[in-house]
C-alpha atoms as a PDB file:
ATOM      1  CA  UNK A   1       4.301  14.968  17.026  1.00  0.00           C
ATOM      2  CA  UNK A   2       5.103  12.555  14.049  1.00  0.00           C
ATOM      3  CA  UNK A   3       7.663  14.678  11.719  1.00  0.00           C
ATOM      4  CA  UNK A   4       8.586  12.488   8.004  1.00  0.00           C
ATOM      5  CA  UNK A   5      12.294  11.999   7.176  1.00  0.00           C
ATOM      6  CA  UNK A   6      11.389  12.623   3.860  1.00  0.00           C
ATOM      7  CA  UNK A   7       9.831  16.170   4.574  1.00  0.00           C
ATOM      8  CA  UNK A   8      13.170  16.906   6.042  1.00  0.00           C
ATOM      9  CA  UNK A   9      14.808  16.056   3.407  1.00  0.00           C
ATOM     10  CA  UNK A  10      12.972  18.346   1.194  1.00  0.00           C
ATOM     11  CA  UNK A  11      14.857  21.183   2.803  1.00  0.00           C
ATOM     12  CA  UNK A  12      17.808  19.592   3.815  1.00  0.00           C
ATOM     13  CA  UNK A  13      20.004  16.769   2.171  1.00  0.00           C
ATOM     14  CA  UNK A  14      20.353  13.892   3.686  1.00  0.00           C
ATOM     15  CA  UNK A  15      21.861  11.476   1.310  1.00  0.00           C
ATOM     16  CA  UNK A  16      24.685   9.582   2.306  1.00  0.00           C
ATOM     17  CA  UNK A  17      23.192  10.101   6.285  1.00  0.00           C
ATOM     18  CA  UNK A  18      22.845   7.138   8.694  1.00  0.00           C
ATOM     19  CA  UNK A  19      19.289   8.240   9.520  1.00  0.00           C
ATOM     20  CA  UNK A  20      19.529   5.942  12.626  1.00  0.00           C
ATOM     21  CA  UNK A  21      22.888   7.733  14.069  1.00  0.00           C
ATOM     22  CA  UNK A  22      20.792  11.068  12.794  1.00  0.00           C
ATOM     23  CA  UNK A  23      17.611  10.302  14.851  1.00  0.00           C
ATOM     24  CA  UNK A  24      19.624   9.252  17.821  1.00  0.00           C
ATOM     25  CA  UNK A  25      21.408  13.028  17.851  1.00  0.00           C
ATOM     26  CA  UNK A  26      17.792  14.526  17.550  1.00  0.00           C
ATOM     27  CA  UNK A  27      17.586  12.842  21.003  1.00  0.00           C
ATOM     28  CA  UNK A  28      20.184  14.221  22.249  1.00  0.00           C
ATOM     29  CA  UNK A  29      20.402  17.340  21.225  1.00  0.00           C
ATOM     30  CA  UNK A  30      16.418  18.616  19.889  1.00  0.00           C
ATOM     31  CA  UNK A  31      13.791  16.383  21.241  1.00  0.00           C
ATOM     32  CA  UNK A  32      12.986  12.970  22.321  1.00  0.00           C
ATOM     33  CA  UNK A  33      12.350  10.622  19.807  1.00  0.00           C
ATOM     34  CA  UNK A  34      10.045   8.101  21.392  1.00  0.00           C
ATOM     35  CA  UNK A  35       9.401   5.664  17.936  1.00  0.00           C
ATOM     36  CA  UNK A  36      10.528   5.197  14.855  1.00  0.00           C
ATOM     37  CA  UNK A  37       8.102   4.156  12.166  1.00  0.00           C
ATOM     38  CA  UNK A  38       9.200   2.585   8.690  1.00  0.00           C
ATOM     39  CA  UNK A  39       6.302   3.130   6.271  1.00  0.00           C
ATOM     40  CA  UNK A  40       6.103   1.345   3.461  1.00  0.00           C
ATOM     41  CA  UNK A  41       9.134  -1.070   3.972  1.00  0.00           C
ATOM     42  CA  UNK A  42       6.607  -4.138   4.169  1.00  0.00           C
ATOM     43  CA  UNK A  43       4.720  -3.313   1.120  1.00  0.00           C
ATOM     44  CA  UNK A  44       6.003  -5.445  -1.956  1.00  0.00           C
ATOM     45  CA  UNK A  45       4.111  -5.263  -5.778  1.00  0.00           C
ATOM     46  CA  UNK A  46       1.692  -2.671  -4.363  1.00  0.00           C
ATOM     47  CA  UNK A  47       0.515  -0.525  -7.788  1.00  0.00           C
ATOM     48  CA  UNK A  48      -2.393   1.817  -8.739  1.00  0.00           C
ATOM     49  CA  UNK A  49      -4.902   0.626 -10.383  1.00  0.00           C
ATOM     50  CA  UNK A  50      -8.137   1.417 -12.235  1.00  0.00           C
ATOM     51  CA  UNK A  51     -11.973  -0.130 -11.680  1.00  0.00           C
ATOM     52  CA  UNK A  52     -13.026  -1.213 -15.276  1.00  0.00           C
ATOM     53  CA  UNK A  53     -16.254  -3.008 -14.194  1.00  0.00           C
ATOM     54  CA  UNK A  54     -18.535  -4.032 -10.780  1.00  0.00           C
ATOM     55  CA  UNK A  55     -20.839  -6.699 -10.543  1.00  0.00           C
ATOM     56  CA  UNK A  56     -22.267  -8.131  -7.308  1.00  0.00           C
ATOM     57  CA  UNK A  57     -20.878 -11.357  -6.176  1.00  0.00           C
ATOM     58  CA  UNK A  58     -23.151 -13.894  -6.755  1.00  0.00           C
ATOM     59  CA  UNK A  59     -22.811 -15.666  -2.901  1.00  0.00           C
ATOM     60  CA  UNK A  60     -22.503 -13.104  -0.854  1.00  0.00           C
ATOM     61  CA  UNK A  61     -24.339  -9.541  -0.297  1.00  0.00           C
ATOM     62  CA  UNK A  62     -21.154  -7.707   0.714  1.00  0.00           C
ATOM     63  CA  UNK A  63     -18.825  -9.147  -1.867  1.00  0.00           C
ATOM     64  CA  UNK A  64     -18.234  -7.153  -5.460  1.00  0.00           C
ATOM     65  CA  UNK A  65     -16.544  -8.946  -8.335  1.00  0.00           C
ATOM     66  CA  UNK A  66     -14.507  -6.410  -9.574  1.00  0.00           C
ATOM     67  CA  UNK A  67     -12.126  -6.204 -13.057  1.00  0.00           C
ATOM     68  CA  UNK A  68      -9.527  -4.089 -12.284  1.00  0.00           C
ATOM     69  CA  UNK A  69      -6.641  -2.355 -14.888  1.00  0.00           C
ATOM     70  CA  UNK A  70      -3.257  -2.692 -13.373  1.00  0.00           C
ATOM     71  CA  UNK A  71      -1.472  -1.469 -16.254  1.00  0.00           C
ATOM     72  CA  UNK A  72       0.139  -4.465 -17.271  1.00  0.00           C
ATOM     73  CA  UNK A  73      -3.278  -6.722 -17.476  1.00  0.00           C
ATOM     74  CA  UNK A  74      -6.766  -6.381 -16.510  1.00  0.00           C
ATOM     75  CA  UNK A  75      -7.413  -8.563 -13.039  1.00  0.00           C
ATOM     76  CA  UNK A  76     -10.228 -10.469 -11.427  1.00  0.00           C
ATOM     77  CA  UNK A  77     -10.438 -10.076  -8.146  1.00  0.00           C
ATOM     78  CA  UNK A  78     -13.333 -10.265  -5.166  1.00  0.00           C
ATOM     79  CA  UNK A  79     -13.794  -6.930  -3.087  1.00  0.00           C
ATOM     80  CA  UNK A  80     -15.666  -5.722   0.086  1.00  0.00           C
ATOM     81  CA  UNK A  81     -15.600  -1.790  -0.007  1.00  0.00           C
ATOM     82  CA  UNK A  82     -19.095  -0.500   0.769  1.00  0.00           C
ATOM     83  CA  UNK A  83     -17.725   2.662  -1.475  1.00  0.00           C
ATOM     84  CA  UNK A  84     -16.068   1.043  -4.656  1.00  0.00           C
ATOM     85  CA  UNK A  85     -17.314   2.345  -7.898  1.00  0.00           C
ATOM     86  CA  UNK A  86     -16.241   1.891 -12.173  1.00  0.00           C
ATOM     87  CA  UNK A  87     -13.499   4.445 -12.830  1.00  0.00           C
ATOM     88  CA  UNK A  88     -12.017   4.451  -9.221  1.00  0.00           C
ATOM     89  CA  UNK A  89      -8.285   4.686  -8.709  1.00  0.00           C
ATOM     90  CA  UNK A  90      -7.257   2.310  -6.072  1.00  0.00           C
ATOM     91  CA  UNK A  91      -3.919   0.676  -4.834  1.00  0.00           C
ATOM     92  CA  UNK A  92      -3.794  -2.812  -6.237  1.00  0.00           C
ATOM     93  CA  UNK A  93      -1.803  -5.314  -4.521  1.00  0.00           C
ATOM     94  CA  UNK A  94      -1.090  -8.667  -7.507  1.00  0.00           C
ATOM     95  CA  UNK A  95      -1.154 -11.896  -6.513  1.00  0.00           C
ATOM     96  CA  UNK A  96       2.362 -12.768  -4.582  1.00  0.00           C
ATOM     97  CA  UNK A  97       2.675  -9.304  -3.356  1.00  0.00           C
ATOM     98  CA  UNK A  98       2.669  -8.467   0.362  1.00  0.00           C
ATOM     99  CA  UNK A  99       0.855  -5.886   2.576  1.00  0.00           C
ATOM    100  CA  UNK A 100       2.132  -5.537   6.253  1.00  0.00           C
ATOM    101  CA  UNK A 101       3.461  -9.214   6.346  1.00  0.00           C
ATOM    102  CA  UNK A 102       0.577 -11.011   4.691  1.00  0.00           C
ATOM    103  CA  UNK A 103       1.709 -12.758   0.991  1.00  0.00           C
ATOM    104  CA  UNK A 104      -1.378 -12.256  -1.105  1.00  0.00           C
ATOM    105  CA  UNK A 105      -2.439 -14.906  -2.908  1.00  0.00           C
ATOM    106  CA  UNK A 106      -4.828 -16.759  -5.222  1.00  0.00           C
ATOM    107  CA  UNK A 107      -8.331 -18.173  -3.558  1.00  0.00           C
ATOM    108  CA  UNK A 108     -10.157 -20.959  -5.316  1.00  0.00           C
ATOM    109  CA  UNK A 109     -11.049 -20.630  -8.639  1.00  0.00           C
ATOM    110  CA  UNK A 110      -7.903 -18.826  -9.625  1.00  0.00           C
ATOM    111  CA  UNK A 111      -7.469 -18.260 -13.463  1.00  0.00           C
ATOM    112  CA  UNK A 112      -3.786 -16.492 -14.114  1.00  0.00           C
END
């Protein structure tokens, strides 16, 4: 069973808790912990965003061009979501942002 530090926390405090030392006394005292799973720690500039426009990418029959509202500029950017549609909120990762490990970044043709 997979059980969130932060739902714990919304019944009990745990600020100012080594959450390490904390899980270890689970252990010994509750239940096993087998693993320990950090989510989100390797996501960097990750924001939502909004679909403005769609338009079908002009080499490719998979591929949407899409113009996407980021809240602090409107971006260009190539997508392959079967599902993808104007109006959409999505999560939005800019250019030099990372998403478990990989840096995204600019492909040819980049206009900043």
């Amino acid at each position: 069973m997979l059980i969130s530090m932060n739902w714990i926390n919304d019944f009990v405090d745990l600020s100012g808790l080594d959450l390490e030392k904390l899980i270890h006394q689970f252990t010994l005292s509750t239940a096993e912990v087998e693993d320990i799973y950090y989510m989100g720690r390797d996501i960097k500039d990750v924001v939502v965003a909004r679909i403005v426009s769609i338009e079908n990418h002009p080499d490719s029959k998979k591929l949407h061009l899409l113009k996407v509202d980021a809240g602090d500029k409107v971006y260009d950017c190539v997508c392959g979501a079967p599902n993808v549609r104007e109006g959409m909120l999505v999560a939005f990762a800019r250019e030099g942002g990372s998403v478990s490990g990989m840096e995204i970044t600019c492909a040819k043709n980049c206009r900043l």
